[in-house]
C-alpha atoms as a PDB file:
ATOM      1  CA  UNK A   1       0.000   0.000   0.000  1.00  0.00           C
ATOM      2  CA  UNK A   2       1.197   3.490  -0.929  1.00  0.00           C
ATOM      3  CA  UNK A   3       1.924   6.079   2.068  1.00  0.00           C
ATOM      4  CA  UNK A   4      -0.800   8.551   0.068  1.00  0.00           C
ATOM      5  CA  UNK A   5      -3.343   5.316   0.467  1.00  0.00           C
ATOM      6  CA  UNK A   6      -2.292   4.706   3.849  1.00  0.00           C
ATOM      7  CA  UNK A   7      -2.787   8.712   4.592  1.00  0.00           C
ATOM      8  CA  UNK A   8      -6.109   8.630   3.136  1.00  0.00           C
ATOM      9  CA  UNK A   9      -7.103   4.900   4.857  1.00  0.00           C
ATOM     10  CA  UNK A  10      -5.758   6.359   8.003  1.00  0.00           C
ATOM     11  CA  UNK A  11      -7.438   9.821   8.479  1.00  0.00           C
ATOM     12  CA  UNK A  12     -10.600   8.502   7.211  1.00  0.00           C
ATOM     13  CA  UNK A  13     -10.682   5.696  10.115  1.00  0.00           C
ATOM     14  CA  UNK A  14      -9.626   8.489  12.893  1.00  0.00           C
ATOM     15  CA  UNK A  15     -12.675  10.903  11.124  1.00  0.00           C
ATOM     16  CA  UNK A  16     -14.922   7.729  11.472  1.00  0.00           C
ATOM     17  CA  UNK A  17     -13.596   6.873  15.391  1.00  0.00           C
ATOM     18  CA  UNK A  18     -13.890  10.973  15.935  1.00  0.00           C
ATOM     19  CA  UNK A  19     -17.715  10.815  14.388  1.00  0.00           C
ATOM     20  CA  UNK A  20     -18.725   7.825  16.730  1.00  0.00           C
ATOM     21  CA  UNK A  21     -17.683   9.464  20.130  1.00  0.00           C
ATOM     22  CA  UNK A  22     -13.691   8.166  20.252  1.00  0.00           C
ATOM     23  CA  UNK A  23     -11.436  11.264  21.257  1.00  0.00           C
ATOM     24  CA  UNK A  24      -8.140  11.112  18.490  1.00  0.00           C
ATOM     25  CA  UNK A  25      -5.182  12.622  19.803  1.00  0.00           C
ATOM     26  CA  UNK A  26      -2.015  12.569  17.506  1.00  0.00           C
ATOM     27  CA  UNK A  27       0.741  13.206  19.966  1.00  0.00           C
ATOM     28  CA  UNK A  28       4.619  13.068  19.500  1.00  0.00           C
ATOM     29  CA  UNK A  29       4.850   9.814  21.616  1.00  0.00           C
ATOM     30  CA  UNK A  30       8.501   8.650  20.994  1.00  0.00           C
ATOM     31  CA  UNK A  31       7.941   5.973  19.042  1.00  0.00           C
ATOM     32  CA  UNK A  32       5.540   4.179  22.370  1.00  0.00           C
ATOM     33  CA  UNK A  33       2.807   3.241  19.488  1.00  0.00           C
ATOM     34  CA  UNK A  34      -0.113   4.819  21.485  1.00  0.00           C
ATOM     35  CA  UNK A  35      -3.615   2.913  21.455  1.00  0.00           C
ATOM     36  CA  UNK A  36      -7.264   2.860  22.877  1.00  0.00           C
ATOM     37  CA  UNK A  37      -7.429   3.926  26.277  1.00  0.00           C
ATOM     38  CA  UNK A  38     -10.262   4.527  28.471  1.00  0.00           C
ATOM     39  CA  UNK A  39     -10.736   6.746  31.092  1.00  0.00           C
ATOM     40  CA  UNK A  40     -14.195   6.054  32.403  1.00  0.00           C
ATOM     41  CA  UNK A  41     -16.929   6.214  29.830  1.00  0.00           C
ATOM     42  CA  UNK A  42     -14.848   8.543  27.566  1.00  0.00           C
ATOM     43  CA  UNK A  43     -12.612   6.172  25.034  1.00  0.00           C
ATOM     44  CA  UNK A  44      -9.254   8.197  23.639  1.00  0.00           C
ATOM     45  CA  UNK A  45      -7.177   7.085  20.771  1.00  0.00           C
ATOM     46  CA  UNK A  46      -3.655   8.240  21.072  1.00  0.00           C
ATOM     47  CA  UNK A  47      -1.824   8.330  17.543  1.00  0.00           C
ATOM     48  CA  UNK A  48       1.989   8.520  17.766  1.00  0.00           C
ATOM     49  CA  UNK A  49       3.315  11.065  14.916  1.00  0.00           C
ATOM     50  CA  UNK A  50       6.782   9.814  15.607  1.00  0.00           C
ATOM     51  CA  UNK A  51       5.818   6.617  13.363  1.00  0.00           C
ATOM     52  CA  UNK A  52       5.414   6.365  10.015  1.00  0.00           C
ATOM     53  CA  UNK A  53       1.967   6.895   8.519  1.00  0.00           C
ATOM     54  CA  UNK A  54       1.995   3.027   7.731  1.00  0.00           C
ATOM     55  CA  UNK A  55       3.222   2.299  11.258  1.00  0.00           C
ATOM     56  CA  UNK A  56       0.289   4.624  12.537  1.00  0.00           C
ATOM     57  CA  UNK A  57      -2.113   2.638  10.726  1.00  0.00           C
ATOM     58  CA  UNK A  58      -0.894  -0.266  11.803  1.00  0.00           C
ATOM     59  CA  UNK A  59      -1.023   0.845  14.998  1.00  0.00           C
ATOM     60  CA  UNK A  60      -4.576   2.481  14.773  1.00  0.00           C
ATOM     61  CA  UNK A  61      -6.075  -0.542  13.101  1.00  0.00           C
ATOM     62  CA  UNK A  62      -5.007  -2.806  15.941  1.00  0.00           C
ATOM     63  CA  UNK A  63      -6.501  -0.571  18.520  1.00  0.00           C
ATOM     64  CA  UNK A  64      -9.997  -0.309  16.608  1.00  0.00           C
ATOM     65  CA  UNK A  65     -10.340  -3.690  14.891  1.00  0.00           C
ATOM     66  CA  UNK A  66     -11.551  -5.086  18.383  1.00  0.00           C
ATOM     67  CA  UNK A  67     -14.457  -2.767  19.215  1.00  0.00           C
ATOM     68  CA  UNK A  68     -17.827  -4.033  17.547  1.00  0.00           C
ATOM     69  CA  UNK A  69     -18.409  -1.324  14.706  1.00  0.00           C
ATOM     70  CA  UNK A  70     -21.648  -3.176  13.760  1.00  0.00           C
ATOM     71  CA  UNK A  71     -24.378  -1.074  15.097  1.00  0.00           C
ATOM     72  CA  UNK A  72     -22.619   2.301  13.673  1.00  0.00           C
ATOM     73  CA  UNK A  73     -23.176   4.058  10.877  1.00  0.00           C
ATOM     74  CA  UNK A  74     -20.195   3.070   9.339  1.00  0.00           C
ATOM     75  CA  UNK A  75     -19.685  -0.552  10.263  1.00  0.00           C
ATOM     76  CA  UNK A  76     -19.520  -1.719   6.513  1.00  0.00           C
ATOM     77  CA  UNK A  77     -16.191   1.090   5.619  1.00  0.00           C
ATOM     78  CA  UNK A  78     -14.673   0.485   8.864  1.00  0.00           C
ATOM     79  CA  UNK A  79     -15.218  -3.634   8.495  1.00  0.00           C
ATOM     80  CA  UNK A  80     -13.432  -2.555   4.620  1.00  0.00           C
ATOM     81  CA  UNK A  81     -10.895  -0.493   6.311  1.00  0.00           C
ATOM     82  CA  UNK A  82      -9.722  -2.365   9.412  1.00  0.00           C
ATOM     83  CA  UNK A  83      -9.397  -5.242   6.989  1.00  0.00           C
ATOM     84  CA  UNK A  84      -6.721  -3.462   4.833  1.00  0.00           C
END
């Protein structure tokens, strides 16, 4: 996969995450990877920018491919995207 298709998979999966309630932060995280976190209901992606945009998908797809996009909106793109 090109890095422009991996930009474009990538910020359309955080604009999908934003749209169903998950806070994105993209952070300078020193290579740590970031993830899904929780902090009571409230669920926060953190989004390293010290990786590569293909490492930051990689990284974004593993924290979203376990939550259960079915009942949103978007759960036949994301099942697409999260695929890759």
């Amino acid at each position: 996969m090109s890095t422009a298709t991996s930009l474009d998979t990538l910020e359309r999966m955080l604009a999908i995450a934003e749209y169903e309630g998950i806070d994105v932060r993209t952070e300078w995280l020193a290579g740590v990877r970031g993830g899904l976190v929780r902090i009571g209901q409230k669920a926060i992606l953190f989004v390293d920018q010290a990786l590569s945009v293909p490492e930051q998908l990689e990284s974004v797809r593993a924290a979203l491919k376990p939550l259960d996009w079915s009942e949103t909106s978007f759960a036949g793109e994301m099942q697409d995207l999260l695929a890759g």
